[in-house]
N, C-alpha and C. Protein backbone atom coordinates (compact mmCIF):
# COMPACT_ATOMS: atom_id res chain seq x y z
N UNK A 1 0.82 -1.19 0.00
CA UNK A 1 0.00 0.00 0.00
C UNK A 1 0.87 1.26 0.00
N UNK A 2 0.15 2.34 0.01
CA UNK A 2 0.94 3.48 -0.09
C UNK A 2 1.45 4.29 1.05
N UNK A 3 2.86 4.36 1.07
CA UNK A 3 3.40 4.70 2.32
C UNK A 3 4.62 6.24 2.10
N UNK A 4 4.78 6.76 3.29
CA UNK A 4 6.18 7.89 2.80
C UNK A 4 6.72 7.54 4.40
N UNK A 5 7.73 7.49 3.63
CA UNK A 5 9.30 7.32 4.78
C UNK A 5 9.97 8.43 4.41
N UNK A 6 10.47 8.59 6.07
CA UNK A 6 11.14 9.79 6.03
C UNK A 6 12.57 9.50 6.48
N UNK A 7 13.66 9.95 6.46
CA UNK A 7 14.81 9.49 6.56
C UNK A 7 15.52 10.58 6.73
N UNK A 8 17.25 10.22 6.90
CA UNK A 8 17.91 11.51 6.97
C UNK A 8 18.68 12.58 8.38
N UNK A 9 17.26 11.96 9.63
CA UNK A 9 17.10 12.74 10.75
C UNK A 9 18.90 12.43 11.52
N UNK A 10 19.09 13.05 12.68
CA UNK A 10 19.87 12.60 13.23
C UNK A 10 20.20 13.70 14.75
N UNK A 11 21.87 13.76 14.85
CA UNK A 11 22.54 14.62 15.89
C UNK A 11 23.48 15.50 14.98
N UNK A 12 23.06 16.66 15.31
CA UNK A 12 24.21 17.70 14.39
C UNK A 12 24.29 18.95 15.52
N UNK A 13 25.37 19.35 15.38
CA UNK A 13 25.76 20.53 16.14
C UNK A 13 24.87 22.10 15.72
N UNK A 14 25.13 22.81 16.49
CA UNK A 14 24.02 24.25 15.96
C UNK A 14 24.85 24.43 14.92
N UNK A 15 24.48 25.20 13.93
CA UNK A 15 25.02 25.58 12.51
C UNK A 15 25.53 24.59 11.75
N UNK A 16 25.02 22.98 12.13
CA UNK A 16 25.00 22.02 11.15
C UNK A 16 24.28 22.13 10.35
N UNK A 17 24.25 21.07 9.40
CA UNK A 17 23.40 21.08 8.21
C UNK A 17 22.60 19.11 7.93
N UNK A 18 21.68 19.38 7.74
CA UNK A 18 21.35 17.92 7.19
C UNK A 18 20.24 17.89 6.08
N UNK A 19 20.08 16.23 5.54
CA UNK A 19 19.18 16.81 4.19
C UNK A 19 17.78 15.40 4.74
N UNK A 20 16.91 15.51 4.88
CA UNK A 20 15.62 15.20 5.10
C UNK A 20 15.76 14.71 3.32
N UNK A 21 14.82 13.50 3.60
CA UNK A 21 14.09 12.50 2.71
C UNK A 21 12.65 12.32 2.71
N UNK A 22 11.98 12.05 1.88
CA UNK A 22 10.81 11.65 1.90
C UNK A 22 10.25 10.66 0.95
N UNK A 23 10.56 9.58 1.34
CA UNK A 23 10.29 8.33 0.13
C UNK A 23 9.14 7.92 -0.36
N UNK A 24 8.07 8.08 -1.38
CA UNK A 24 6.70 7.36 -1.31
C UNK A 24 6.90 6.11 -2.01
N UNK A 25 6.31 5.25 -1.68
CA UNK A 25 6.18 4.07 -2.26
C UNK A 25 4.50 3.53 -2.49
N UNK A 26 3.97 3.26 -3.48
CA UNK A 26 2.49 3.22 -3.87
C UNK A 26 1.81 3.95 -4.28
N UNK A 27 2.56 4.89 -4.65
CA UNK A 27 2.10 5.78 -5.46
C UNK A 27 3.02 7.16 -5.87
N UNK A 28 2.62 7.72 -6.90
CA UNK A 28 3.54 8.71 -7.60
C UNK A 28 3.46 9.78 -7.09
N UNK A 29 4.67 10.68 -6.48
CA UNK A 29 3.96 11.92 -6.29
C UNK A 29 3.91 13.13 -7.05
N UNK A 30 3.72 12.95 -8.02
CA UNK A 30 4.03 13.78 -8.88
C UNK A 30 2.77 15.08 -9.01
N UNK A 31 1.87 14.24 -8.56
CA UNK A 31 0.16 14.81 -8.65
C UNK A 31 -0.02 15.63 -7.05
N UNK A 32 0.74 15.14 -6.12
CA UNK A 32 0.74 15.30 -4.84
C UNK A 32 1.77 16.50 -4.06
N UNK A 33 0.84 17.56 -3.73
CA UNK A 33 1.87 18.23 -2.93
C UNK A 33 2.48 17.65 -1.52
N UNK A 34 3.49 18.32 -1.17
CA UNK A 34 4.06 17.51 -0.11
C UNK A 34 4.48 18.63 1.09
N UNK A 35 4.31 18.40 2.08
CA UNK A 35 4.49 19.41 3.26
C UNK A 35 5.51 18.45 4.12
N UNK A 36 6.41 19.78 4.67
CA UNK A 36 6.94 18.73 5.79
C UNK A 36 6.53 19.48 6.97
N UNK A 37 6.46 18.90 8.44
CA UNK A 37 6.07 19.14 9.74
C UNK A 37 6.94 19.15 10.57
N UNK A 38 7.14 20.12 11.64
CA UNK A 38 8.13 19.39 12.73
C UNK A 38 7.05 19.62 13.91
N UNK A 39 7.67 18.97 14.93
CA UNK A 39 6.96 18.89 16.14
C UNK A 39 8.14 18.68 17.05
N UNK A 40 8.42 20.06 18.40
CA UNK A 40 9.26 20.02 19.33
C UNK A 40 9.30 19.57 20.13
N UNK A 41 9.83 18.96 21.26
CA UNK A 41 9.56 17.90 22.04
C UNK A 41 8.31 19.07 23.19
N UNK A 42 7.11 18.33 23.44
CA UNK A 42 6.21 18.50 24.04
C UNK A 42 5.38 19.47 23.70
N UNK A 43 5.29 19.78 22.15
CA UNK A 43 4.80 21.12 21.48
C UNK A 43 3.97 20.06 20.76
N UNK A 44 3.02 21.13 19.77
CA UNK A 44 2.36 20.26 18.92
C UNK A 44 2.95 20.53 17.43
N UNK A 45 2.23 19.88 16.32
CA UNK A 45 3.18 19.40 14.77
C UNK A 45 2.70 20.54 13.90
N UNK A 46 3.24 20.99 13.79
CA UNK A 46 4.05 22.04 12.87
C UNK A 46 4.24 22.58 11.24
N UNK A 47 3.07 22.66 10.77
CA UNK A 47 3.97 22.59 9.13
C UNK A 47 4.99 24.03 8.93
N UNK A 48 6.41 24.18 8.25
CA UNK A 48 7.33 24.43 8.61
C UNK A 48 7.82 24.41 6.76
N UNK A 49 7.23 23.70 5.79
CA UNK A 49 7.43 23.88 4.05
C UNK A 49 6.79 23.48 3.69
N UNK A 50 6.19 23.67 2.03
CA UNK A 50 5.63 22.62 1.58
C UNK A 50 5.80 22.66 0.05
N UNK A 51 5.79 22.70 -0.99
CA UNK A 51 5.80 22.59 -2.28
C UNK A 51 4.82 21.78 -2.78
N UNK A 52 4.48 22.60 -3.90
CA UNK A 52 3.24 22.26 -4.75
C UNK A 52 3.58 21.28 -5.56
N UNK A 53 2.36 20.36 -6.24
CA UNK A 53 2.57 19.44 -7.15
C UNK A 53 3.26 19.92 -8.71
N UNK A 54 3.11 20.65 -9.06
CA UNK A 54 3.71 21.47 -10.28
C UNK A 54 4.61 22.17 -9.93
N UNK A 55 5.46 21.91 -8.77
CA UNK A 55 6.49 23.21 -8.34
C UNK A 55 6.72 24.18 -8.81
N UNK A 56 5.38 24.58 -8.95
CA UNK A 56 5.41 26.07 -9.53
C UNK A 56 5.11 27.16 -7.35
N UNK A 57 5.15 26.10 -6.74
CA UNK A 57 5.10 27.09 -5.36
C UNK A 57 6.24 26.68 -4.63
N UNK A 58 6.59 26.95 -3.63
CA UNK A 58 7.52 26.57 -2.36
C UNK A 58 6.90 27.68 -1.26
N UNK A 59 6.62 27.05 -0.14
CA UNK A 59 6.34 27.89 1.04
C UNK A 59 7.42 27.58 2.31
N UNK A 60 7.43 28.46 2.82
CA UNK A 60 8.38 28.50 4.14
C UNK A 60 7.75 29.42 5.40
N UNK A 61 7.66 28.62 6.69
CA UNK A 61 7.34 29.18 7.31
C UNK A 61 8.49 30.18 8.05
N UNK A 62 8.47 31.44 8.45
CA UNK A 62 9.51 32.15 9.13
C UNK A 62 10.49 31.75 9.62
N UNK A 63 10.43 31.09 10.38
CA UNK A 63 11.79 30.39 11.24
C UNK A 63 12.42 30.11 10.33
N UNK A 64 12.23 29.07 9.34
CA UNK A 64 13.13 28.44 8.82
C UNK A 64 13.36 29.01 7.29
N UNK A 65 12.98 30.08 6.77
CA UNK A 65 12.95 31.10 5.82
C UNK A 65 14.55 30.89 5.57
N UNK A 66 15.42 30.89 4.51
CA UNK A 66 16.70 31.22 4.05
C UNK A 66 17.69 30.40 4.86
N UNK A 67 16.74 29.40 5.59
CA UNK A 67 17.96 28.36 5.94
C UNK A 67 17.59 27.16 5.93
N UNK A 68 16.61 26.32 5.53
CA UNK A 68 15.76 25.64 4.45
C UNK A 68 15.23 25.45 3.06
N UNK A 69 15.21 24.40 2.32
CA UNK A 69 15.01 24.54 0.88
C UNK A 69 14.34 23.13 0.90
N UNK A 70 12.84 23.70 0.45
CA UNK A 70 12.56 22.06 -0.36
C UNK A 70 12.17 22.05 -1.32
N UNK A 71 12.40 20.66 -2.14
CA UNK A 71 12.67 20.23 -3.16
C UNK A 71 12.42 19.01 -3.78
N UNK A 72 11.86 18.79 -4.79
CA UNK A 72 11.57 17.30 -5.01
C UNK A 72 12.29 16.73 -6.52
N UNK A 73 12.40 15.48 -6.37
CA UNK A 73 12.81 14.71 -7.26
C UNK A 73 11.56 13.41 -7.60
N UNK A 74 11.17 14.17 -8.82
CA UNK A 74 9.58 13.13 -8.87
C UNK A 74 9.99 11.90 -9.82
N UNK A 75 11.50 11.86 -10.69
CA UNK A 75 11.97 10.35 -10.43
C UNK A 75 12.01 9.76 -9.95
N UNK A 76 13.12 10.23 -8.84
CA UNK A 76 13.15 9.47 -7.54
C UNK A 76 12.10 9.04 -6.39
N UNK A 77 10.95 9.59 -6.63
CA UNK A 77 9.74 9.76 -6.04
C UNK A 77 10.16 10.11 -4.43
N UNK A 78 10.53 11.09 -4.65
CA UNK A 78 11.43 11.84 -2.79
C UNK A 78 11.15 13.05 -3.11
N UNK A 79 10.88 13.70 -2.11
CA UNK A 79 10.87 15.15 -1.69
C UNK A 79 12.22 15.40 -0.52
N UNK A 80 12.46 16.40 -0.59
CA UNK A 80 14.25 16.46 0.64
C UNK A 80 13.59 17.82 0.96
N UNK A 81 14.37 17.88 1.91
CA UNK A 81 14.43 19.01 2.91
C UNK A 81 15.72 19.40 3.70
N UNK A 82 16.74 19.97 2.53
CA UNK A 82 17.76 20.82 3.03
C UNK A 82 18.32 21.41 3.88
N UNK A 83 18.01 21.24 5.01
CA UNK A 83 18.58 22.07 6.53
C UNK A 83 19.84 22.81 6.95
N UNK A 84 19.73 24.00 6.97
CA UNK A 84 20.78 24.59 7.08
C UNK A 84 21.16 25.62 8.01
N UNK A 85 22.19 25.29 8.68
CA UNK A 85 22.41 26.28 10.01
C UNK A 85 21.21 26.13 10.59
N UNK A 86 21.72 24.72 11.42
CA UNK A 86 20.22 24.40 12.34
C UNK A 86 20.15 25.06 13.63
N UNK A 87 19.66 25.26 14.31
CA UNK A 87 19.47 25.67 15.94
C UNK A 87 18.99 24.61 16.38
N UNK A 88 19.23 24.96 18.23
CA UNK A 88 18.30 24.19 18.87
C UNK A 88 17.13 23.77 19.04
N UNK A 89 16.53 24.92 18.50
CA UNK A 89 15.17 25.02 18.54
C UNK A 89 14.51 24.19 17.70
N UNK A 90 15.51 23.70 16.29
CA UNK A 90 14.65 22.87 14.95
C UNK A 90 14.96 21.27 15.99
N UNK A 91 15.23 21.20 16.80
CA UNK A 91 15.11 19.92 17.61
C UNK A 91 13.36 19.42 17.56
N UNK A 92 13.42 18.04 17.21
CA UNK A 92 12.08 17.26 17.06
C UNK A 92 12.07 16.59 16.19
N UNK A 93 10.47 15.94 15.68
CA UNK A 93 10.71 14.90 14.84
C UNK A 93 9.97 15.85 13.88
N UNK A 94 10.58 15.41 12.67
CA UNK A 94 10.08 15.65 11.29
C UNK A 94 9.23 14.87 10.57
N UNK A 95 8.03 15.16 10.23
CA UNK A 95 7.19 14.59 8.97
C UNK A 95 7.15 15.41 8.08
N UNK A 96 6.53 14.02 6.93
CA UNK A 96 6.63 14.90 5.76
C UNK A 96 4.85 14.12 5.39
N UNK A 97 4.20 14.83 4.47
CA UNK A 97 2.76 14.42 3.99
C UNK A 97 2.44 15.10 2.90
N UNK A 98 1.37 13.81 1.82
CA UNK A 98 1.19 14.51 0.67
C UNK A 98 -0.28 14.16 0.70
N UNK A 99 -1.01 15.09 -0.25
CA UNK A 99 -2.06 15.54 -0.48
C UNK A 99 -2.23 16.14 -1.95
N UNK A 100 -3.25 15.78 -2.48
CA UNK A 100 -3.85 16.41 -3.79
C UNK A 100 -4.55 17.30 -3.92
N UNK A 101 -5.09 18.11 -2.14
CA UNK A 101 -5.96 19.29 -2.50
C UNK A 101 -4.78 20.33 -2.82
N UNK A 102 -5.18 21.43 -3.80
CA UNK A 102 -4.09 22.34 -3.98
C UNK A 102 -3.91 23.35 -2.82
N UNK A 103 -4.76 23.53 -1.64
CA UNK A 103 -4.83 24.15 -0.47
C UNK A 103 -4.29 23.91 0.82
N UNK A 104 -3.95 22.38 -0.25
CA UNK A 104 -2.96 21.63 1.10
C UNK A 104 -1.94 22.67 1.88
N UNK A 105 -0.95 23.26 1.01
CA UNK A 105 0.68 23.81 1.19
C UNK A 105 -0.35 24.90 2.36
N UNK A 106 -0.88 25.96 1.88
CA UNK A 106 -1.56 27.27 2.04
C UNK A 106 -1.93 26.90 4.13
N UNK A 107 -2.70 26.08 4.04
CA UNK A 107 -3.51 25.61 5.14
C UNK A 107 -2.87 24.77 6.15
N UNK A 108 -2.11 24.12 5.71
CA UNK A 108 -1.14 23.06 6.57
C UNK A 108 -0.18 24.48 7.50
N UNK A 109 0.67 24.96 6.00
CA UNK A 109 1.74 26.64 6.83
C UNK A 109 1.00 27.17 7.71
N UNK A 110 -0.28 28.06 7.22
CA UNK A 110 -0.79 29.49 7.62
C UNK A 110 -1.90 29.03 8.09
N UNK A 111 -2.80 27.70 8.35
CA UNK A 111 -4.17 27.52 8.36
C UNK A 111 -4.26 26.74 9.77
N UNK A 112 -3.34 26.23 9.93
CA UNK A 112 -3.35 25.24 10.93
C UNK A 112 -4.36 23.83 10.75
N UNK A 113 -4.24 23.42 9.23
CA UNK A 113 -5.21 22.68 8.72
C UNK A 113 -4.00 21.57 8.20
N UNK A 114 -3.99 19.87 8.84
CA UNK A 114 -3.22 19.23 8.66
C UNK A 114 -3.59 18.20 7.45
N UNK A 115 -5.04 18.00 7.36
CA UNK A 115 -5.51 17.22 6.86
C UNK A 115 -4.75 16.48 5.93
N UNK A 116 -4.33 15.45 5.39
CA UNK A 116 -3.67 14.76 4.27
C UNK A 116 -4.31 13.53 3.73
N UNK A 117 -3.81 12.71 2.64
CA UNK A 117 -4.00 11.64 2.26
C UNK A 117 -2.86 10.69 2.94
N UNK A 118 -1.66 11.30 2.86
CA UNK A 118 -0.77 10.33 3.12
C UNK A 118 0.45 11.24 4.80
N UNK A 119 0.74 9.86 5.37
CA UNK A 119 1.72 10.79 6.83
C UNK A 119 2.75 9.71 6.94
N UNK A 120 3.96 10.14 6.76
CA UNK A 120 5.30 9.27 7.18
C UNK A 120 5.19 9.40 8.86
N UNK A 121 5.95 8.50 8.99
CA UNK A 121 6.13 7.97 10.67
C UNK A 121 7.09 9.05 11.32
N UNK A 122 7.85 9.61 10.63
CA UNK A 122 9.03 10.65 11.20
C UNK A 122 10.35 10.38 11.59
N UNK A 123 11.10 11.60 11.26
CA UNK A 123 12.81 11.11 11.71
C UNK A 123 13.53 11.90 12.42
N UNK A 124 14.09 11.74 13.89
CA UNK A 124 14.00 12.40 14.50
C UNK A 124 15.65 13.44 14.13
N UNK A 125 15.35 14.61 14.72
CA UNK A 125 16.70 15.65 14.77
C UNK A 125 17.03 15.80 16.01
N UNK A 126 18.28 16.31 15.91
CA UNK A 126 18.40 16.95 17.59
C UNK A 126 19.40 17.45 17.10
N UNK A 127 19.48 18.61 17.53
CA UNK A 127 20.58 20.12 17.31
C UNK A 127 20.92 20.53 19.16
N UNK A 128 22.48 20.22 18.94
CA UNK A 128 22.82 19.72 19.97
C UNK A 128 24.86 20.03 20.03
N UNK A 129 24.85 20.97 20.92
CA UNK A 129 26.44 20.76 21.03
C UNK A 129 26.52 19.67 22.00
């Protein structure tokens, strides 16, 4: 059936860098926008990017504005998530989720609307001297 794995997560120092994965398997995402989420330890989940199915959009929420980039490879059927000059604060687990409404990206960022078709299990970070 159709699943997204997320991969990538780990331990990096503040002003590390790491690159987030998002694997679907069972389906293409090519049709599917994709958001990723974080959630801080004892906070609630977060959308934080998302890119449209026609990557004709990319959204970023503030925090992570100009030190984040996502990006997809609809060969590879992966979406990544670039991390750069992390802080402590991007500590938590990361999801990533796709969806075919085009209101997905809009509502997930700014709406506080999570709704999806599809939710990876998550990979955790920790920004950490």
């Amino acid at each position: 059936q159709a699943q997204l794995v997320e991969s990538g997560g780990g331990l990096v120092q503040p002003g590390g860098s790491l690159r987030l994965s998002c694997a679907a398997s069972g389906f293409k995402m090519d049709y599917y926008n994709i958001g990723w989420f974080h959630q801080a330890p004892g906070k609630e989940r977060e959308g934080i990017s998302c890119i449209m199915s026609n990557n004709g959009g990319r959204y970023y929420k503030d925090p992570v504005k100009g030190r984040f980039t996502i990006s997809r490879d609809n060969a590879k059927n992966t979406v990544y998530l670039q991390m750069n000059t992390l802080k402590p604060e991007d500590t938590g687990v990361y999801y990533c989720a796709a969806d075919t409404d085009q209101v997905f990206c809009w509502d997930a960022l700014f709406n506080g609307r999570y709704e999806s078709d599809y939710w990876g299990q998550g990979t955790q970070v920790t920004v950490s001297s």
